[in-house]
C-alpha atoms as a PDB file:
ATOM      1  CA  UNK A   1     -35.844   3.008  49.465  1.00  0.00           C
ATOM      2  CA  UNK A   2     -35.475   2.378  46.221  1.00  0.00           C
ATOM      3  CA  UNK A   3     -37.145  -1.270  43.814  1.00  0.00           C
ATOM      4  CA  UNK A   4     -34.276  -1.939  41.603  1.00  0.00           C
ATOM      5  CA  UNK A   5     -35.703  -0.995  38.570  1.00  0.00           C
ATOM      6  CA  UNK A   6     -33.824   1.780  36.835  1.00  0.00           C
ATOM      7  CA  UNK A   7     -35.207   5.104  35.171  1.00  0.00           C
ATOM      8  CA  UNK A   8     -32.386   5.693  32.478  1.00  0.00           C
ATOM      9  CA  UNK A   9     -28.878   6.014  32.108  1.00  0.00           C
ATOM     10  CA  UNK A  10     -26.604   9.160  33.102  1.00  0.00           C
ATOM     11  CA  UNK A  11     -22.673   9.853  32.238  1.00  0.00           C
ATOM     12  CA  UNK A  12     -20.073  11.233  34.666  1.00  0.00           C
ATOM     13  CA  UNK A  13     -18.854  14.259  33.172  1.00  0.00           C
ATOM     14  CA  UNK A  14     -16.513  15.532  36.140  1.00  0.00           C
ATOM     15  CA  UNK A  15     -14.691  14.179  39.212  1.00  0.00           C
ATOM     16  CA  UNK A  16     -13.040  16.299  41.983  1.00  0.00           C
ATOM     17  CA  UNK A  17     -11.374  15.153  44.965  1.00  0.00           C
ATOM     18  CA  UNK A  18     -11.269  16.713  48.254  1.00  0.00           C
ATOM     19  CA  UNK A  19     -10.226  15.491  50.989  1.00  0.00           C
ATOM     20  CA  UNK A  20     -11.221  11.727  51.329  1.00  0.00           C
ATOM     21  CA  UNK A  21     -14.351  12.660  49.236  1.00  0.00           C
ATOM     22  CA  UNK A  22     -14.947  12.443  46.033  1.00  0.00           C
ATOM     23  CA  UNK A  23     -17.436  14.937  44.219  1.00  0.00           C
ATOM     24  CA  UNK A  24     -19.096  13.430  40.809  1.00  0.00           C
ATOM     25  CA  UNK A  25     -20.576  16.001  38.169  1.00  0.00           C
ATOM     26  CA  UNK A  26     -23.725  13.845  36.385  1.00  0.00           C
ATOM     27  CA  UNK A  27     -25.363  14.230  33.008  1.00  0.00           C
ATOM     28  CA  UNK A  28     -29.114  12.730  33.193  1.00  0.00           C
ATOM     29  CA  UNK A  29     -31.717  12.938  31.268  1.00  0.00           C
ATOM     30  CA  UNK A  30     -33.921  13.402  34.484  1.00  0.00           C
ATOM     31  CA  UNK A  31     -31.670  16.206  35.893  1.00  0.00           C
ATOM     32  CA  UNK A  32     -34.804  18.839  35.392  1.00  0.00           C
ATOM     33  CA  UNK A  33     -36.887  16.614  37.222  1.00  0.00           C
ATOM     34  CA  UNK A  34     -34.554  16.458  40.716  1.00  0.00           C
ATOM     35  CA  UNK A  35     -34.303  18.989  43.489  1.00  0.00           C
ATOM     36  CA  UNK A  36     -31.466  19.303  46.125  1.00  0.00           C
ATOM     37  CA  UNK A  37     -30.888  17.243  49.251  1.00  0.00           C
ATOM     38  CA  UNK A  38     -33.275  14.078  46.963  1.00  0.00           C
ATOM     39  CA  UNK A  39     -31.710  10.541  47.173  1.00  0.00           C
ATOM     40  CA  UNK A  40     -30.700   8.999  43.935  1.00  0.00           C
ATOM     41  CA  UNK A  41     -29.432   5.607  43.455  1.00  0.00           C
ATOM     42  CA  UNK A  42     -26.552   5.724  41.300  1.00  0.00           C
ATOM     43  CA  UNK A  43     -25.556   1.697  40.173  1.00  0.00           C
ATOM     44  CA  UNK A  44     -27.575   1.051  42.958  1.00  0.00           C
ATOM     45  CA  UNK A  45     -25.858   3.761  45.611  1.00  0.00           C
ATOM     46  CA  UNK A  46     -27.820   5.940  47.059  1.00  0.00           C
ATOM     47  CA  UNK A  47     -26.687   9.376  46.989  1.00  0.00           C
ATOM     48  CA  UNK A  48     -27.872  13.115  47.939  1.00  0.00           C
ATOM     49  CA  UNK A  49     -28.017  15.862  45.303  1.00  0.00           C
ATOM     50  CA  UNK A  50     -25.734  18.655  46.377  1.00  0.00           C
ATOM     51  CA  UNK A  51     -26.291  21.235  43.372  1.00  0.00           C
ATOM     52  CA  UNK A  52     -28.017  21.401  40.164  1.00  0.00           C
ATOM     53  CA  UNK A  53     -26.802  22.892  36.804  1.00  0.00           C
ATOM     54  CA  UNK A  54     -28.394  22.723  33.858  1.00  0.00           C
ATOM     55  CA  UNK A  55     -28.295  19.295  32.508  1.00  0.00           C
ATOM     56  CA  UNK A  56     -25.884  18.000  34.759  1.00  0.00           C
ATOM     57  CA  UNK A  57     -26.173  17.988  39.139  1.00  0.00           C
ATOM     58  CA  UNK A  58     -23.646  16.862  41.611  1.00  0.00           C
ATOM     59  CA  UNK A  59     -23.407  14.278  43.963  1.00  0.00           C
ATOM     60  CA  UNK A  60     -20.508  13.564  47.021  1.00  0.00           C
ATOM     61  CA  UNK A  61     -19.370   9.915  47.851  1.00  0.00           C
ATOM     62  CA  UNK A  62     -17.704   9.387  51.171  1.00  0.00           C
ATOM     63  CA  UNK A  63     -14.306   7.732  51.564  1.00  0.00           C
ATOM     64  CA  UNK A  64     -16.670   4.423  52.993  1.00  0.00           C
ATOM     65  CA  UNK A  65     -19.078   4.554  50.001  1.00  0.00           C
ATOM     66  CA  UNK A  66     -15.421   4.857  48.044  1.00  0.00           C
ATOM     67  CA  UNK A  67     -14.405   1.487  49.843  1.00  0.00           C
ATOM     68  CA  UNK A  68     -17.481  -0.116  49.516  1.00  0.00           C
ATOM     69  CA  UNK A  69     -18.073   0.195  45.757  1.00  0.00           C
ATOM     70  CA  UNK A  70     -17.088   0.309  42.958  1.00  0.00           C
ATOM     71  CA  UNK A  71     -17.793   4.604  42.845  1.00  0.00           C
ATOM     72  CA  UNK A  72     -13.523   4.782  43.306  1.00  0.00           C
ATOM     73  CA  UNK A  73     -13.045   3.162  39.685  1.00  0.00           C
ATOM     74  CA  UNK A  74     -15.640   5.722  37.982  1.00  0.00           C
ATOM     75  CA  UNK A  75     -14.123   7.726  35.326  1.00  0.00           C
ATOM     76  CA  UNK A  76     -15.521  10.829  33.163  1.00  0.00           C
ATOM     77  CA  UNK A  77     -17.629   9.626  30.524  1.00  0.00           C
ATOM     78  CA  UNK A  78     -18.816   6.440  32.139  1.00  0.00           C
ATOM     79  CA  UNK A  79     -22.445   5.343  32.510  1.00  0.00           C
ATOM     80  CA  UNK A  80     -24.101   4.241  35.343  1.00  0.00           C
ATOM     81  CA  UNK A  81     -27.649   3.230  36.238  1.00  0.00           C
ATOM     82  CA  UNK A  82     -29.717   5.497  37.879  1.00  0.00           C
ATOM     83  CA  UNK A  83     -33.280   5.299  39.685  1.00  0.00           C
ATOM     84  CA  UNK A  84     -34.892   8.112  42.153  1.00  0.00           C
ATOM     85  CA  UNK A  85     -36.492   6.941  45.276  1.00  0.00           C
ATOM     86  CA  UNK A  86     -39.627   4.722  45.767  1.00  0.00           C
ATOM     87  CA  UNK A  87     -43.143   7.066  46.391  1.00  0.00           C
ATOM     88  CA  UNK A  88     -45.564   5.697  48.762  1.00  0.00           C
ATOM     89  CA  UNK A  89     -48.039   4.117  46.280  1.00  0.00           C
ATOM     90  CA  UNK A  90     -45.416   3.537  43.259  1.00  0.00           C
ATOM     91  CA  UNK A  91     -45.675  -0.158  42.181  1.00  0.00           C
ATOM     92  CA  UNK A  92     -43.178  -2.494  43.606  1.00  0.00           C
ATOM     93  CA  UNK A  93     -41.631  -3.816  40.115  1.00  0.00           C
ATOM     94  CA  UNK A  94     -38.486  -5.366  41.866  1.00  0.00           C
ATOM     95  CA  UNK A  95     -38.174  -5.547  45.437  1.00  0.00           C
ATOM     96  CA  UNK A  96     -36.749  -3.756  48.380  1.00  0.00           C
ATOM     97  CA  UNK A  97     -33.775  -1.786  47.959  1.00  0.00           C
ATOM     98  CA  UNK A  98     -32.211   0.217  50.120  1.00  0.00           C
ATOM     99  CA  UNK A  99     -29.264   1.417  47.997  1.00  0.00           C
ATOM    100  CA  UNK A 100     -26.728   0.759  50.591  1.00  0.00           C
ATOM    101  CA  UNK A 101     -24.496  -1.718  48.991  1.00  0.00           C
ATOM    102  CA  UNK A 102     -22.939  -4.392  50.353  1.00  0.00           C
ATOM    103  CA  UNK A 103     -19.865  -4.867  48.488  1.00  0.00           C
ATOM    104  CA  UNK A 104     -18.461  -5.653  44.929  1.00  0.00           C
ATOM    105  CA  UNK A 105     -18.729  -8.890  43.280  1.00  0.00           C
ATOM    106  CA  UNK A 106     -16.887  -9.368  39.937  1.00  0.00           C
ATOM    107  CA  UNK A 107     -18.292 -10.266  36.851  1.00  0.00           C
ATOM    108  CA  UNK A 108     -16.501 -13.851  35.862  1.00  0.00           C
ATOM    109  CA  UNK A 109     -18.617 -14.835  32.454  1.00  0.00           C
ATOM    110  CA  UNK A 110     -20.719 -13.467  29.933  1.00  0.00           C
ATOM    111  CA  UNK A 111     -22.252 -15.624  27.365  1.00  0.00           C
ATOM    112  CA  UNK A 112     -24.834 -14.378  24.523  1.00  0.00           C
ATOM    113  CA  UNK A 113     -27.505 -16.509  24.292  1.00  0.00           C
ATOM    114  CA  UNK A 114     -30.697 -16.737  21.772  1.00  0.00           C
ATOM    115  CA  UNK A 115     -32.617 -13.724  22.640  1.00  0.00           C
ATOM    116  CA  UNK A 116     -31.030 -12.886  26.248  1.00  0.00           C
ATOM    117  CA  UNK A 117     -27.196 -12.461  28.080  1.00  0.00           C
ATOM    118  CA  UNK A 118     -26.313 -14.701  30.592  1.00  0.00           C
ATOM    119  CA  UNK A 119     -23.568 -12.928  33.476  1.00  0.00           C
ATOM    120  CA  UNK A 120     -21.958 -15.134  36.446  1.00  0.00           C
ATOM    121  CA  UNK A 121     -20.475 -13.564  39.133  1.00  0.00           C
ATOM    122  CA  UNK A 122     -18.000 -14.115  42.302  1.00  0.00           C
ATOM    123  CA  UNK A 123     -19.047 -12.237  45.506  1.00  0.00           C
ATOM    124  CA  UNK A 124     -17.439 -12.742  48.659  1.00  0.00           C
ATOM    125  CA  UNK A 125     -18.110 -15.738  50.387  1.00  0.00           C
ATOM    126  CA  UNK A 126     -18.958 -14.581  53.274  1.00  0.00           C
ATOM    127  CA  UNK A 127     -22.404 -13.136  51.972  1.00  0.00           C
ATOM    128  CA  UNK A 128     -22.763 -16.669  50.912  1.00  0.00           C
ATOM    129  CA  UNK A 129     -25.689 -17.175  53.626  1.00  0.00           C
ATOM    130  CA  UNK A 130     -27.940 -14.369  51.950  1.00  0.00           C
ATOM    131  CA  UNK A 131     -28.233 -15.981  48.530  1.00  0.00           C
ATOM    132  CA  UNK A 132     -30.643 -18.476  47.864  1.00  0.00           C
ATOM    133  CA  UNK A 133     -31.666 -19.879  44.473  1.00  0.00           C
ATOM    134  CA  UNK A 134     -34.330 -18.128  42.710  1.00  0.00           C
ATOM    135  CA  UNK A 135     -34.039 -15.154  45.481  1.00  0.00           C
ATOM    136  CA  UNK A 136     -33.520 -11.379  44.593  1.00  0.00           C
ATOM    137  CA  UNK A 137     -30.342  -9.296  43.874  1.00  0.00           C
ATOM    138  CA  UNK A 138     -29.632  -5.638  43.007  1.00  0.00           C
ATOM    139  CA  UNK A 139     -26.342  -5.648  40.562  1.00  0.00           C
ATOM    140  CA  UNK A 140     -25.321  -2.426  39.924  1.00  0.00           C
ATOM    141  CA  UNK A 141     -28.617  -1.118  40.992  1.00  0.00           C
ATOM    142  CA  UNK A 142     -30.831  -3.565  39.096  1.00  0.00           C
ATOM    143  CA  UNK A 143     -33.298  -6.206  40.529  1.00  0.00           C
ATOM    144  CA  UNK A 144     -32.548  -9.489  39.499  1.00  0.00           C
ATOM    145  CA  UNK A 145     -33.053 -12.864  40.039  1.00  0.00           C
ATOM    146  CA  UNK A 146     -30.204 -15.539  41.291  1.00  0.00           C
ATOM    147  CA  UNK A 147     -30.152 -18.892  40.254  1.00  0.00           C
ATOM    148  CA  UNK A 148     -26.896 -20.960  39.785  1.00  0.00           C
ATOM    149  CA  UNK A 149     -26.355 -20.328  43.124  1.00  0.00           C
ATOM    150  CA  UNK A 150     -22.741 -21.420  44.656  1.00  0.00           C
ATOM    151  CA  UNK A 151     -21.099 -20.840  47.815  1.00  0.00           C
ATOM    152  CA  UNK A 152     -19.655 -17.601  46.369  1.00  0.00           C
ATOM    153  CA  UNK A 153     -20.976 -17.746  42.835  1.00  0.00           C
ATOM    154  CA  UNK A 154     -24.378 -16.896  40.982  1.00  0.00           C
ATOM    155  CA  UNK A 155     -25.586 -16.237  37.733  1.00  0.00           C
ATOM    156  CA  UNK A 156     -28.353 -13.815  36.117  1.00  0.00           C
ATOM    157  CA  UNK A 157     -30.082 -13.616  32.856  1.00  0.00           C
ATOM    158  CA  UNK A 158     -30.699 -10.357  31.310  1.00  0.00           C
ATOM    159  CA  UNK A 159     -33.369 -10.037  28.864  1.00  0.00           C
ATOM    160  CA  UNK A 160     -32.679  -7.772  25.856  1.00  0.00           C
ATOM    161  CA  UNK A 161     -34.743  -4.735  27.024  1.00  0.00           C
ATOM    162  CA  UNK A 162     -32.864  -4.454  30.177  1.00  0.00           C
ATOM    163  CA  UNK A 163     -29.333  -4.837  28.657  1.00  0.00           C
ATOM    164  CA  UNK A 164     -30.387  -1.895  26.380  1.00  0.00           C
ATOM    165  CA  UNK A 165     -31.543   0.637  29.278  1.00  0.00           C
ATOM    166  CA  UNK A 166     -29.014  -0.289  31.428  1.00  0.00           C
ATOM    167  CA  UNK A 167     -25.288  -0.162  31.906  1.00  0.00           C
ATOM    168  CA  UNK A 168     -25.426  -4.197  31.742  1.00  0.00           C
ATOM    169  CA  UNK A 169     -24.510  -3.588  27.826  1.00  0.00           C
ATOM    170  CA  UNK A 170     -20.543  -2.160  28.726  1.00  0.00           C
ATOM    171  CA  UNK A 171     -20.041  -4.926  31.076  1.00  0.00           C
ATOM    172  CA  UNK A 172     -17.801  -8.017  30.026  1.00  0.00           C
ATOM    173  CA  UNK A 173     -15.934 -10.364  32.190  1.00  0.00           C
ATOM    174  CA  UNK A 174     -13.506  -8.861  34.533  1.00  0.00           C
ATOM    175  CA  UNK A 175     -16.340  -5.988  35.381  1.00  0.00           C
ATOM    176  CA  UNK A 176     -16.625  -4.572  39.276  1.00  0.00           C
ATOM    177  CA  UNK A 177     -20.059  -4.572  39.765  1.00  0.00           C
ATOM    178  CA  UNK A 178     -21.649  -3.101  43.146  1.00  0.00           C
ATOM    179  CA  UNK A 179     -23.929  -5.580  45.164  1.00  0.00           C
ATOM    180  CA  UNK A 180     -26.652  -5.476  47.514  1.00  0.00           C
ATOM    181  CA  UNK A 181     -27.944  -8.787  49.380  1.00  0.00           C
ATOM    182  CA  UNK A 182     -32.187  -8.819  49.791  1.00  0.00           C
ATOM    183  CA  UNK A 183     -32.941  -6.888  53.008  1.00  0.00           C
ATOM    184  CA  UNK A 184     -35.368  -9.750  54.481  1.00  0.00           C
ATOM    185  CA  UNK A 185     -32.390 -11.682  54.256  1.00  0.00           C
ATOM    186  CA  UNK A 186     -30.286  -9.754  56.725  1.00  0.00           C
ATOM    187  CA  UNK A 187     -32.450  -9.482  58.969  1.00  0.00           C
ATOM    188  CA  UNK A 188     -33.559 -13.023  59.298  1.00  0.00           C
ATOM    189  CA  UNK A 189     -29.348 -13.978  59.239  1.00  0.00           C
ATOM    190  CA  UNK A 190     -29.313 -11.631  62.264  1.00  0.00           C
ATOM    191  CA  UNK A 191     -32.032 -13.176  64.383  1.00  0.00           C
ATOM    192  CA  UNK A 192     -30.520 -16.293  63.529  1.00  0.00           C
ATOM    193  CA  UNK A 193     -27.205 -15.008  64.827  1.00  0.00           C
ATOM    194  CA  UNK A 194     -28.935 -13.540  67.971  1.00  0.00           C
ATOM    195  CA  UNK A 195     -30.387 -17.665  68.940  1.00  0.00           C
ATOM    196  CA  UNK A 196     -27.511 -18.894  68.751  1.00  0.00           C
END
């Protein structure tokens, strides 16, 4: 479980594939701080530490992370957000995240404006049910919140500390973020589903 509010920044400095997995080689400024088999959300995907070295660890994606997210388009040198998992007691800065994301959304506008960014995006439309104005969203592993809100549209605004820390600074219009919907709101679509 994870809040949505990231630690720092990390670059992909190698990418093997094997098989229908693909094995990422990360640079973080935390890396002395992990330990094997810890979850780490990684643009808001949680993943398992498989090996430490040095600065850098490792970390595997699965072909249906790969389809899921936007993990397939990584390439060496990137950056990407990172945050390690919620401790019992931790403030709760953003809100629940589980780091399993739902699927990409693109990012269709970017607009400076005095003293913040604004970003729209498209999602697909059949998520449409679990965004509500004013509600939360994790975009590339960031809590945010939605307002805007369309039937397969929303927008953010990203205040300037944020858009330093995170990799919300590379992105421009045209961008594959990741995306995961607020957890209450599954689970209340899904009892609604069930009384039907």
């Amino acid at each position: 479980m994870f809040t949505g509010i990231i630690e720092c920044m990390a670059t992909i400095t190698g990418i093997i594939q094997e098989g229908s997995n693909t094995h990422f080689t990360i640079d973080s400024p935390i890396t002395a701080e992990l330990t094997v088999d810890q979850s780490v959300a990684h643009n808001g995907v949680c993943l398992t530490v498989t090996a430490i070295n040095g600065n850098t660890y490792n970390v595997t994606a699965v072909a249906e992370t790969l389809a899921k997210t936007n993990l397939s388009t990584w390439k060496t040198g990137d950056k990407v957000n990172i945050e390690r998992s919620l401790k019992i007691g931790d403030r709760l800065d953003g809100h629940f995240v589980q780091g399993h994301v739902d699927a990409t959304a693109e990012c269709i506008e970017k607009r400076i404006l005095e003293g913040s960014w604004l970003f729209r995006f498209r999602f697909p439309q059949q998520f449409a049910v679990l965004v509500i104005e004013k509600g939360s969203a994790c975009i590339n592993g960031v809590s945010l919140t939605v307002f805007n809100v369309g039937k397969d549209e929303f927008t953010v605004t990203i205040i300037p500390y944020t858009y330093t820390h995170t990799n919300f600074n590379a992105m421009e219009a045209g961008s594959i973020v990741n995306i995961e919907f607020d957890v209450l709101g599954k689970y209340f679509e899904r009892r609604a589903q069930l009384s039907r």
